[in-house]
C-alpha atoms as a PDB file:
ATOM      1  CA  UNK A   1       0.000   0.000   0.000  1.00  0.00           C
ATOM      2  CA  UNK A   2       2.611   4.577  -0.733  1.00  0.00           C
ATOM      3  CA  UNK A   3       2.556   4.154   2.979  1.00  0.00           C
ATOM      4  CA  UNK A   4       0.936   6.510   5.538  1.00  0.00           C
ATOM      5  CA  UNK A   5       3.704   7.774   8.028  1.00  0.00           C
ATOM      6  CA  UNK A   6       1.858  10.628   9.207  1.00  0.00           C
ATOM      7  CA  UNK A   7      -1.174  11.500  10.441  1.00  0.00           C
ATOM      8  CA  UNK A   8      -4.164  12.143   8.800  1.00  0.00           C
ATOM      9  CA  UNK A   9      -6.524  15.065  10.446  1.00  0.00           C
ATOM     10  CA  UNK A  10     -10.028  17.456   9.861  1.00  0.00           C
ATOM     11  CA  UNK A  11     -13.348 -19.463  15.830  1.00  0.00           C
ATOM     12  CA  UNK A  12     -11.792 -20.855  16.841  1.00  0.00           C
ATOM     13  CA  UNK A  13      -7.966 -20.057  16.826  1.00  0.00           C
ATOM     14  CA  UNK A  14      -5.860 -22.550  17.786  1.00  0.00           C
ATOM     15  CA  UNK A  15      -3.082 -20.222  18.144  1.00  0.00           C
ATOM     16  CA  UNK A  16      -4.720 -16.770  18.826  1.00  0.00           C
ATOM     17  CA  UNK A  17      -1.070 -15.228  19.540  1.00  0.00           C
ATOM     18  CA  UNK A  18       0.352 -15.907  15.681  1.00  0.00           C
ATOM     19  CA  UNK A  19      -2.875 -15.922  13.709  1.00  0.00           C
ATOM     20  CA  UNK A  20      -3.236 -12.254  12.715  1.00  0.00           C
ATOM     21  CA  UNK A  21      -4.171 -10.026   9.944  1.00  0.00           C
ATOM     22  CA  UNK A  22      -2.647 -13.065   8.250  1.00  0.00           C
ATOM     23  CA  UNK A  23      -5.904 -15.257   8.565  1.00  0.00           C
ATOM     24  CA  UNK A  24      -7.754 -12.509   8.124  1.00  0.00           C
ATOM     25  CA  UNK A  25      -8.383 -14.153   4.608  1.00  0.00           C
ATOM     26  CA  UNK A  26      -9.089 -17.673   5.629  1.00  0.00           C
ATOM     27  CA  UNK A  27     -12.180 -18.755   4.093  1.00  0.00           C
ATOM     28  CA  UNK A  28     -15.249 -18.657   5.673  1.00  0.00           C
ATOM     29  CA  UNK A  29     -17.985 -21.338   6.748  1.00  0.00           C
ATOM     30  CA  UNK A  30     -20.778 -18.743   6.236  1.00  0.00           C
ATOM     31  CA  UNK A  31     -21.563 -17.401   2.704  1.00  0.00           C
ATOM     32  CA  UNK A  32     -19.848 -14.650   1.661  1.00  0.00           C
ATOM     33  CA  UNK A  33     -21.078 -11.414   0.988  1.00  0.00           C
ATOM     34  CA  UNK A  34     -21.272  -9.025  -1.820  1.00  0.00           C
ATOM     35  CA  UNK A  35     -20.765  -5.317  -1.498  1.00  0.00           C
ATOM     36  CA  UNK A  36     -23.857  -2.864  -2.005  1.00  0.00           C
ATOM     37  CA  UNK A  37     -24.024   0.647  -3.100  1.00  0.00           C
ATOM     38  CA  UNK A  38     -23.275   2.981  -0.480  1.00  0.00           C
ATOM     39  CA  UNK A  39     -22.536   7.342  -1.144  1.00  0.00           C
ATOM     40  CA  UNK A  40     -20.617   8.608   1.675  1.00  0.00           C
ATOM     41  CA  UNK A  41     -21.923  12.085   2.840  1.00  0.00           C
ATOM     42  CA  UNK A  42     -19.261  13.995   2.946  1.00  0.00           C
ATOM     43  CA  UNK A  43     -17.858  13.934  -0.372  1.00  0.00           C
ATOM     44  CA  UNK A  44     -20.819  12.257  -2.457  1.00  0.00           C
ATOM     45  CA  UNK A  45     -18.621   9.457  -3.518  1.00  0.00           C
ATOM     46  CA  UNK A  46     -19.900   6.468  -4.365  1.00  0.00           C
ATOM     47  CA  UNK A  47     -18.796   3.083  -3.130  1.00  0.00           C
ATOM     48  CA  UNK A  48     -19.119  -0.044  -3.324  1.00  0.00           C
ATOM     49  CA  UNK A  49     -19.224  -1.114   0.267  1.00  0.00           C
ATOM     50  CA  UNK A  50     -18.717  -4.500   2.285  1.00  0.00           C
ATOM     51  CA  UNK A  51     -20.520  -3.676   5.738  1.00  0.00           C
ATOM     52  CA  UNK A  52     -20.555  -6.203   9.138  1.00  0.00           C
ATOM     53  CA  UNK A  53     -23.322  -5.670  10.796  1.00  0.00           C
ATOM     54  CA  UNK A  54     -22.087  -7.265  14.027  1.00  0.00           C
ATOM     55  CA  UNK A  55     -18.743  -5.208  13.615  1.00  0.00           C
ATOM     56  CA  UNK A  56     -19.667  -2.307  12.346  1.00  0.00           C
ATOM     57  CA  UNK A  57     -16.788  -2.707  10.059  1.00  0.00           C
ATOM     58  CA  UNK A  58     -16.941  -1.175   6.474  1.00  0.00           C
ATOM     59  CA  UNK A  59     -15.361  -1.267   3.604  1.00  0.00           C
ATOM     60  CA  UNK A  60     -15.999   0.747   0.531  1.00  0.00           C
ATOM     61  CA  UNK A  61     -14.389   0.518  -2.941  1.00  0.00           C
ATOM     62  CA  UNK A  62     -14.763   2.772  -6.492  1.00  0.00           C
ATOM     63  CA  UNK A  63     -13.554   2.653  -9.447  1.00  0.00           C
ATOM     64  CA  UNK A  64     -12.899   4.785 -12.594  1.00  0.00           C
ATOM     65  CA  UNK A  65     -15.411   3.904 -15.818  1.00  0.00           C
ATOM     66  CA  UNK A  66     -12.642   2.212 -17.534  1.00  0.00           C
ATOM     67  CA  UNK A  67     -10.426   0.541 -14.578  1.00  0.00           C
ATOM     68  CA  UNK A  68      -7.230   1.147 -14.409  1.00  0.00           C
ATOM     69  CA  UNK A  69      -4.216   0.822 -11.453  1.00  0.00           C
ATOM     70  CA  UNK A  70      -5.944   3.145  -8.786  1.00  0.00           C
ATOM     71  CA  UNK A  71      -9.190   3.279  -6.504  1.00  0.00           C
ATOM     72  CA  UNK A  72     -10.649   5.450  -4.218  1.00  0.00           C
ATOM     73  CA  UNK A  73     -11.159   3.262  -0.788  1.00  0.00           C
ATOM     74  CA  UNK A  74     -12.902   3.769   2.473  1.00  0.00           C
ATOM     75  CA  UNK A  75     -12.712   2.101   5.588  1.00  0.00           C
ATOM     76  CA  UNK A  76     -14.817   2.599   8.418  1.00  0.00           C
ATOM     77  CA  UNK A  77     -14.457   0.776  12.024  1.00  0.00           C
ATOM     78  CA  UNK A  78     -15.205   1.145  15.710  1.00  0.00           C
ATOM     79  CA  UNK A  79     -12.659   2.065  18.077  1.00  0.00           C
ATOM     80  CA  UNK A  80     -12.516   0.941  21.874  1.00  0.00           C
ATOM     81  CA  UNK A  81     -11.185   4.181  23.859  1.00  0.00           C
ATOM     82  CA  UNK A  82      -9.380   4.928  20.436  1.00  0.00           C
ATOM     83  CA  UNK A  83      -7.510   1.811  20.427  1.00  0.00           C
ATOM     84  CA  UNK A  84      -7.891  -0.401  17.830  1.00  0.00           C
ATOM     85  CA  UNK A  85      -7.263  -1.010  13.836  1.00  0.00           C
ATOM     86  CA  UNK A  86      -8.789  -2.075  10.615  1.00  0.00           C
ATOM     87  CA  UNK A  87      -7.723  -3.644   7.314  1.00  0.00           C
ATOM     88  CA  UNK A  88      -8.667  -5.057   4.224  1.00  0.00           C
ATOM     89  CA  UNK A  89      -6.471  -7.479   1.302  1.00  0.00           C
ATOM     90  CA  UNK A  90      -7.024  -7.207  -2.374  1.00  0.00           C
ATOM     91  CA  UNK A  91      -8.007 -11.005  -2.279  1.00  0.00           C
ATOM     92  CA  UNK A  92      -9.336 -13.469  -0.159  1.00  0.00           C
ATOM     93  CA  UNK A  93      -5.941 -14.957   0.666  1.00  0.00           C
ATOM     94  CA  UNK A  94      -3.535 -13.395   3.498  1.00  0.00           C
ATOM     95  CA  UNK A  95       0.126 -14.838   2.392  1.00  0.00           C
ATOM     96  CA  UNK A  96       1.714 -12.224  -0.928  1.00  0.00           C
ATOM     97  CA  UNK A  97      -1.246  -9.531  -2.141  1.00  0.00           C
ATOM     98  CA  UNK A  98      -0.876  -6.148  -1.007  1.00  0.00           C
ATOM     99  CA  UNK A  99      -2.832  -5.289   2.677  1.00  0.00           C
ATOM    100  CA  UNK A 100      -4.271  -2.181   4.070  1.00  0.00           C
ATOM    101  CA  UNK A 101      -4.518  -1.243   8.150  1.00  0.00           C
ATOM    102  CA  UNK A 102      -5.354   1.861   9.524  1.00  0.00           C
ATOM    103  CA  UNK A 103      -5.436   3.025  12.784  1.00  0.00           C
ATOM    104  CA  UNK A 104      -5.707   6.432  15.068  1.00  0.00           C
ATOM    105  CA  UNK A 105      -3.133   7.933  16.148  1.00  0.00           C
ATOM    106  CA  UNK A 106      -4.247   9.221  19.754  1.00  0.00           C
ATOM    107  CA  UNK A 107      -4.410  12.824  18.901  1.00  0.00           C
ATOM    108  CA  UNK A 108      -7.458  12.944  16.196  1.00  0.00           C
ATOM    109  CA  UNK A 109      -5.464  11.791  13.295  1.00  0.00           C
ATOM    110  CA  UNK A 110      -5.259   8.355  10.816  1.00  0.00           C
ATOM    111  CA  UNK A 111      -2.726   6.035  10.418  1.00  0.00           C
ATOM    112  CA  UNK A 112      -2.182   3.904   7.719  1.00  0.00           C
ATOM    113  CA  UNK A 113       0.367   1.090   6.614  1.00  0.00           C
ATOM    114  CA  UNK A 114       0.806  -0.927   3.196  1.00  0.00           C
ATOM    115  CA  UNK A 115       1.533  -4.340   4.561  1.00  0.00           C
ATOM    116  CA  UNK A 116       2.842  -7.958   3.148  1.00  0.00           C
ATOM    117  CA  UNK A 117       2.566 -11.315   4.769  1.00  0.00           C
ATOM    118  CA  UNK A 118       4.259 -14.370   3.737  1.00  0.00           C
ATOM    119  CA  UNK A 119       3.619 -16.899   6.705  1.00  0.00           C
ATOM    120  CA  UNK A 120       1.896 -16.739   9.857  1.00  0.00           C
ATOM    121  CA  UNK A 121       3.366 -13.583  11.210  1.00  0.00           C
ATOM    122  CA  UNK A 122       2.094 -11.739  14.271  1.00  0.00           C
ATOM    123  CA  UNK A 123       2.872  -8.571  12.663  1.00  0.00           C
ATOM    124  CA  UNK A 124       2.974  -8.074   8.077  1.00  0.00           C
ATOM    125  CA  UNK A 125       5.662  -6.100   7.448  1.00  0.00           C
ATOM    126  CA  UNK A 126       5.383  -2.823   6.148  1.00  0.00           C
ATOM    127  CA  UNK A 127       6.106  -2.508   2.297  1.00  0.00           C
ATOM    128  CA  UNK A 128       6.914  -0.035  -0.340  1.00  0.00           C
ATOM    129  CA  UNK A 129       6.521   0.364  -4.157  1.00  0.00           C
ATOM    130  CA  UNK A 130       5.322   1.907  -6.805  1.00  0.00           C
ATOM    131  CA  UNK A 131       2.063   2.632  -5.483  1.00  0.00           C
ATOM    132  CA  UNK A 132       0.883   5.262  -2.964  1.00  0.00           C
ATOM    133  CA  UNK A 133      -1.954   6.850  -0.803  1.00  0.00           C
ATOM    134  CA  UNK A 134      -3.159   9.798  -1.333  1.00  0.00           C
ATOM    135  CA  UNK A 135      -6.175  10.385   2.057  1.00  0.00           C
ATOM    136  CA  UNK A 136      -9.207  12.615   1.302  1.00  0.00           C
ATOM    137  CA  UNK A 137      -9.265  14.573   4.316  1.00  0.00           C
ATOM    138  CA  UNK A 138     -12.865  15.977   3.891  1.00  0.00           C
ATOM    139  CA  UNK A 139     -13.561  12.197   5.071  1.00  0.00           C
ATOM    140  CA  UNK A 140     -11.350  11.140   7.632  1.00  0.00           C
ATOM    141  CA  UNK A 141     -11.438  11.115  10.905  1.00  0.00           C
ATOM    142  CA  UNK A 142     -11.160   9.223  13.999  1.00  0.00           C
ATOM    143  CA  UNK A 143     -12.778  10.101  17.830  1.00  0.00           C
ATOM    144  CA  UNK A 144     -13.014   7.871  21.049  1.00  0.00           C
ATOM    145  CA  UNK A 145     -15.370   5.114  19.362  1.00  0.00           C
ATOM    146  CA  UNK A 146     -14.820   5.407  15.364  1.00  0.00           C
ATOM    147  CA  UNK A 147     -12.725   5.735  12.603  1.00  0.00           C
ATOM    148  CA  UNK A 148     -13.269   6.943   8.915  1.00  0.00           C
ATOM    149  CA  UNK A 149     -10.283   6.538   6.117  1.00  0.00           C
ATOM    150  CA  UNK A 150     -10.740   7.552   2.775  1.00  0.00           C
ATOM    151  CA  UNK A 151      -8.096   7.559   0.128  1.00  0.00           C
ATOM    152  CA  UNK A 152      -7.174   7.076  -3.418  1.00  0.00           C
ATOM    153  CA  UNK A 153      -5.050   4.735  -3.910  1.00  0.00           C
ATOM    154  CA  UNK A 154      -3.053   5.079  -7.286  1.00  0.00           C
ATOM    155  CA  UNK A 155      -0.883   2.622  -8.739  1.00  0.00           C
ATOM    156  CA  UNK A 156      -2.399  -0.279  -6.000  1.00  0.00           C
ATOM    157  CA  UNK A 157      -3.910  -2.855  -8.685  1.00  0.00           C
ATOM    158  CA  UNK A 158      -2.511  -5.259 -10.953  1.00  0.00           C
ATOM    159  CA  UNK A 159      -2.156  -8.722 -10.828  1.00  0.00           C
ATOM    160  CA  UNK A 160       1.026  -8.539  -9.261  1.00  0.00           C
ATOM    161  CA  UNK A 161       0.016  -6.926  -7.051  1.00  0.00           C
ATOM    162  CA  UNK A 162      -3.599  -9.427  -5.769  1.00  0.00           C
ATOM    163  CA  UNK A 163      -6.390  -7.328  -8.168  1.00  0.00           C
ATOM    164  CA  UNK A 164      -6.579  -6.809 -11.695  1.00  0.00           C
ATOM    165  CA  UNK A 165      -9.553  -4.539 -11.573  1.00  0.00           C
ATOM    166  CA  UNK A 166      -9.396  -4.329 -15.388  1.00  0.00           C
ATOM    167  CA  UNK A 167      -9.492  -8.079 -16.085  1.00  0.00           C
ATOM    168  CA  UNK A 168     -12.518  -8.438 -13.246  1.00  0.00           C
ATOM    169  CA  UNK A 169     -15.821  -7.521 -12.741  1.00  0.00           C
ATOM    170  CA  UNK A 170     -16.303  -9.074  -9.263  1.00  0.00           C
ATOM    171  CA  UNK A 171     -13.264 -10.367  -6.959  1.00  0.00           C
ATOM    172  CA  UNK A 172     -12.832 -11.385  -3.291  1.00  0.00           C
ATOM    173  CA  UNK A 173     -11.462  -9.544  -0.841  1.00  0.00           C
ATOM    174  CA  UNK A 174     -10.657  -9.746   3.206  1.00  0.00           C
ATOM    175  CA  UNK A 175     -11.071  -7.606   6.135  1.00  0.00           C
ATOM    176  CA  UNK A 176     -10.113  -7.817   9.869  1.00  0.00           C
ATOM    177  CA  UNK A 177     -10.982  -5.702  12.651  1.00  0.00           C
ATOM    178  CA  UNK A 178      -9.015  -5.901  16.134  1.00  0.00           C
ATOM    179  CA  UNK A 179      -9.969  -3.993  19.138  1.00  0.00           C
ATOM    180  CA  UNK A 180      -6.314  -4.118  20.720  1.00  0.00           C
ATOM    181  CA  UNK A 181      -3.692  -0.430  20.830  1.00  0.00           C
ATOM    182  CA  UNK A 182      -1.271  -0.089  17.828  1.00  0.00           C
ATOM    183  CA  UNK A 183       1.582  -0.123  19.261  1.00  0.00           C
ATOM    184  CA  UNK A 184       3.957   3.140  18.206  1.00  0.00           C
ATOM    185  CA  UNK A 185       0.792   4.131  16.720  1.00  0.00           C
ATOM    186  CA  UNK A 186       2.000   7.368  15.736  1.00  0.00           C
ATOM    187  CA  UNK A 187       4.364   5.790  12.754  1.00  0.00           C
ATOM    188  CA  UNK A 188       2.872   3.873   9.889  1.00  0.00           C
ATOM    189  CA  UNK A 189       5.546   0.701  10.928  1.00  0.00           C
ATOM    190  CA  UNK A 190       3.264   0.692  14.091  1.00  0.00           C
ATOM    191  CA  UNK A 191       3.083  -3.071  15.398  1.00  0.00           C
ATOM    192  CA  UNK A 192      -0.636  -4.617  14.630  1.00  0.00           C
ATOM    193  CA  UNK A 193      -1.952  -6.836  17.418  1.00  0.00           C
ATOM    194  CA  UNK A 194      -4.156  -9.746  16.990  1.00  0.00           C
ATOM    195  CA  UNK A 195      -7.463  -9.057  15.056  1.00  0.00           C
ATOM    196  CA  UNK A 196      -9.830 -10.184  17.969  1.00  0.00           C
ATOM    197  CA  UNK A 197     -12.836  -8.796  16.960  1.00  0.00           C
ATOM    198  CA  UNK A 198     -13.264 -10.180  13.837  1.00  0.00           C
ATOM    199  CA  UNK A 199     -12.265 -11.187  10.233  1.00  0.00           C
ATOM    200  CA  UNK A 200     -13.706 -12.691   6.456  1.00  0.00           C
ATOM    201  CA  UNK A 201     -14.190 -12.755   2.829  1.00  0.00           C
ATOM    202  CA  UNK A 202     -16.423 -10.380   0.781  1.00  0.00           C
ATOM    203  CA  UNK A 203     -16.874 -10.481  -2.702  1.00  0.00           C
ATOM    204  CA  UNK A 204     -16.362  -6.932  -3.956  1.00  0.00           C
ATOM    205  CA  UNK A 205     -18.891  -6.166  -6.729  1.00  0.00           C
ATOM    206  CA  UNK A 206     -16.302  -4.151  -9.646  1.00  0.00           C
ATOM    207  CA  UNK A 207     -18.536  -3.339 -12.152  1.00  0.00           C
ATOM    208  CA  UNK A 208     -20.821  -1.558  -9.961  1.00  0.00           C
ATOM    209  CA  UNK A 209     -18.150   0.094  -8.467  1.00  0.00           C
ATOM    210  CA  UNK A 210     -17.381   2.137 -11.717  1.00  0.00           C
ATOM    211  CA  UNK A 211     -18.186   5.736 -12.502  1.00  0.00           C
ATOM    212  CA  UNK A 212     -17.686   8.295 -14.388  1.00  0.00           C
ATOM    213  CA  UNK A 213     -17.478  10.713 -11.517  1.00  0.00           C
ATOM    214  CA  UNK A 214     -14.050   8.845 -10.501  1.00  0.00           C
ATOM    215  CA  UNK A 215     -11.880  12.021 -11.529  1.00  0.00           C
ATOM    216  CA  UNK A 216     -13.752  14.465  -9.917  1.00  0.00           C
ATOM    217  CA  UNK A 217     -13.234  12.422  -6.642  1.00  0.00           C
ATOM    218  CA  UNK A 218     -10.117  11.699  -6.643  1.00  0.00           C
ATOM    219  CA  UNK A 219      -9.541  15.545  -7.524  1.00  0.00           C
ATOM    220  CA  UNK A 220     -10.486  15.433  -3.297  1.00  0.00           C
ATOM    221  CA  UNK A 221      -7.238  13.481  -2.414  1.00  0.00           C
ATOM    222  CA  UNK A 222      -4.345  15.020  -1.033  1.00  0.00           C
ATOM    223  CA  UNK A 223      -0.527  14.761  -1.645  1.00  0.00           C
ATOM    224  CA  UNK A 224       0.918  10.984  -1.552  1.00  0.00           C
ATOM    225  CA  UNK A 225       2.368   9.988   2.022  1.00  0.00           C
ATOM    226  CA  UNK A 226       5.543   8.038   2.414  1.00  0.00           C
ATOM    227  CA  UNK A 227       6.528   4.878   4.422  1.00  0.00           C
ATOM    228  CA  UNK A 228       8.781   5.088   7.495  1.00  0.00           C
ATOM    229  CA  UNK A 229      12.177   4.539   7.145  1.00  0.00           C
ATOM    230  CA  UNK A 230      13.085   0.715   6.884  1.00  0.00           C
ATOM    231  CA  UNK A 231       9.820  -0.678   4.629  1.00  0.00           C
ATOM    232  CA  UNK A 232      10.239  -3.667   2.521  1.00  0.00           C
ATOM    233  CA  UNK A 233      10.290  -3.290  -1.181  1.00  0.00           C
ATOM    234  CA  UNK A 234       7.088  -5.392  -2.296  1.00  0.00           C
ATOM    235  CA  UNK A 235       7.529  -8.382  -3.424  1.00  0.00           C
ATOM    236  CA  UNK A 236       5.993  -8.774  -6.968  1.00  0.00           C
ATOM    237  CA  UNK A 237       6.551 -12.492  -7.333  1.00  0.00           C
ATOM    238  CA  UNK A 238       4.906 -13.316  -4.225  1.00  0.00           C
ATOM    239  CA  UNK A 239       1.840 -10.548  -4.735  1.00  0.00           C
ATOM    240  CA  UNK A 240       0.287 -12.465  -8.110  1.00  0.00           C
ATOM    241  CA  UNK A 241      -3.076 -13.656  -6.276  1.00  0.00           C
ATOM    242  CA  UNK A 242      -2.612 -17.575  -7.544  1.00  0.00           C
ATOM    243  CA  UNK A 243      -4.070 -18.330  -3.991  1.00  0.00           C
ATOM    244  CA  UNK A 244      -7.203 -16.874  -4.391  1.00  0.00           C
ATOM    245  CA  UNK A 245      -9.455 -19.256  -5.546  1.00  0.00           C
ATOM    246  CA  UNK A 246     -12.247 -17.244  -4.586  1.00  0.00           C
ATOM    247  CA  UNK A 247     -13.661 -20.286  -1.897  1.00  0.00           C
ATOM    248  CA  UNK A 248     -16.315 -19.914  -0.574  1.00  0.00           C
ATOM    249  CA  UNK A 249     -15.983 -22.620   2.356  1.00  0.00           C
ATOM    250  CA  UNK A 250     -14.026 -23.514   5.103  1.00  0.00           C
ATOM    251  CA  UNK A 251     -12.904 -22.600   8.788  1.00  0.00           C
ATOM    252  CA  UNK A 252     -13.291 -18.823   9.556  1.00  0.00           C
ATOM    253  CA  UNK A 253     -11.138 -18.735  12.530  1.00  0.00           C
ATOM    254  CA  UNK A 254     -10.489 -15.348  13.225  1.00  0.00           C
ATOM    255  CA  UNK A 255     -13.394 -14.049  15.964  1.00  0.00           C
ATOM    256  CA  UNK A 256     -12.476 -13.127  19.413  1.00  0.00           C
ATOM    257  CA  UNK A 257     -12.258 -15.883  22.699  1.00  0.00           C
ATOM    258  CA  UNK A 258     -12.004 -18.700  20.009  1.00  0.00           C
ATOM    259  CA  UNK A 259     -15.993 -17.981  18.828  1.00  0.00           C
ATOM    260  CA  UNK A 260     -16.526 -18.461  15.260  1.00  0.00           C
ATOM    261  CA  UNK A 261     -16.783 -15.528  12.780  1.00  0.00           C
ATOM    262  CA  UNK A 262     -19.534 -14.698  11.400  1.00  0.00           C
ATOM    263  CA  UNK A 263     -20.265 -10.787   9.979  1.00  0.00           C
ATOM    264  CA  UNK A 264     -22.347 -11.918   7.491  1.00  0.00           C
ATOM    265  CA  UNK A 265     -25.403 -10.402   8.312  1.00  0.00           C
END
């Protein structure tokens, strides 16, 4: 994900410690569900969304008419005494594509990281390219209980990278939610704790998510932020999405005091 390094204003687990935003992409035993249309308020753009109704958790995606590299995201989450993060993947597996998190920084701003997995690591590392973030500040924000992020994010699709928007008109996706402090939340190499709140697949609907509005929106975005000092170049071999199969079965493992996740409703 060109990284965030400053802030933004306006189941059962058998092995909860080292299953993190890396299972967040398991597949799940419930069916998985497709975005809907969804404007945000603020800005009038128009998302796609993925939205847990037990979580609270959002996720909202657009694209331009003709699909290119970039998208204008959202993600929206509950905080617990601002404490907390959110993320998404561009497919339904955890190990190579390219991750999202965001967090608050303690002081009214957003956080957010580009991140990579390639095993079963208690904390992605943070990753660089040649893509970036760009946040829309006329929608972000982040209080006590809740967190908004929105963003373009140009040069962030490809099929090295998980998503070929242009060769797709619907794809999976993850998400995971945990309720647990950032630690050194203030830099966007912050360390992620466990997502104990929640995680799953959604299948993001593409086609819908295109419009000819896309320019004027991303018009909103601000300038690109940068990665802290020691990110990982991304690793295009690993990124290519072969693991996403798009399944649509399986153990979701990811919900908090080994319960089974479920935000499906």
């Amino acid at each position: 994900m060109a990284q965030i390094s400053k802030p933004v204003r306006p189941h059962r687990s058998a092995t909860t410690s080292t299953i993190i935003l890396l299972t967040l992409l398991s597949p799940c035993m419930a069916q998985t569900k497709t975005t809907s249309p969804f404007t945000d308020q603020a800005t009038g753009i128009q998302f796609q969304r993925f939205f847990g109704a037990r979580t609270n958790f959002g996720f909202g995606i657009a694209l331009p008419q003709t699909p290119n590299t970039s998208f204008i995201g959202q993600l929206t989450f509950p905080l617990v005494n601002r404490a907390g993060w959110g993320g998404f993947s561009l497919t339904g597996d955890m190990e190579g594509p390219l991750l999202m998190a965001a967090w608050a920084d303690g002081a009214g701003g957003v956080v957010s990281s580009f991140r990579q997995a390639f095993d079963e690591d208690n904390d992605p590392p943070e990753v660089t390219g040649a893509f970036s973030v760009r946040p829309i500040a006329e929608a972000t924000s982040a209080n006590g209980s809740f967190l908004t992020y929105t963003f373009l994010c140009e040069g962030c699709l490809g099929a090295a990278l998980g998503l070929d928007a242009a060769a797709a008109t619907t794809a999976e996706m993850g998400w995971a939610l945990g309720s647990r402090a950032v630690r050194n939340p203030g830099s966007s190499a912050g360390a992620l704790a466990f997502h104990d709140t929640g995680f799953g697949d959604f299948e993001a609907d593409l086609a819908a998510a295109r419009s000819a509005q896309f320019d004027t929106w991303a018009a909103l975005a601000g300038a690109p932020l940068q990665p802290a000092a020691g990110a990982r170049a991304f690793d295009l071999a690993a990124g290519d999405g072969e693991g996403d199969s798009g399944d649509e079965g399986g153990a979701d493992e990811g919900d908090r005091d080994g319960e089974e996740s479920d935000d499906d409703d």
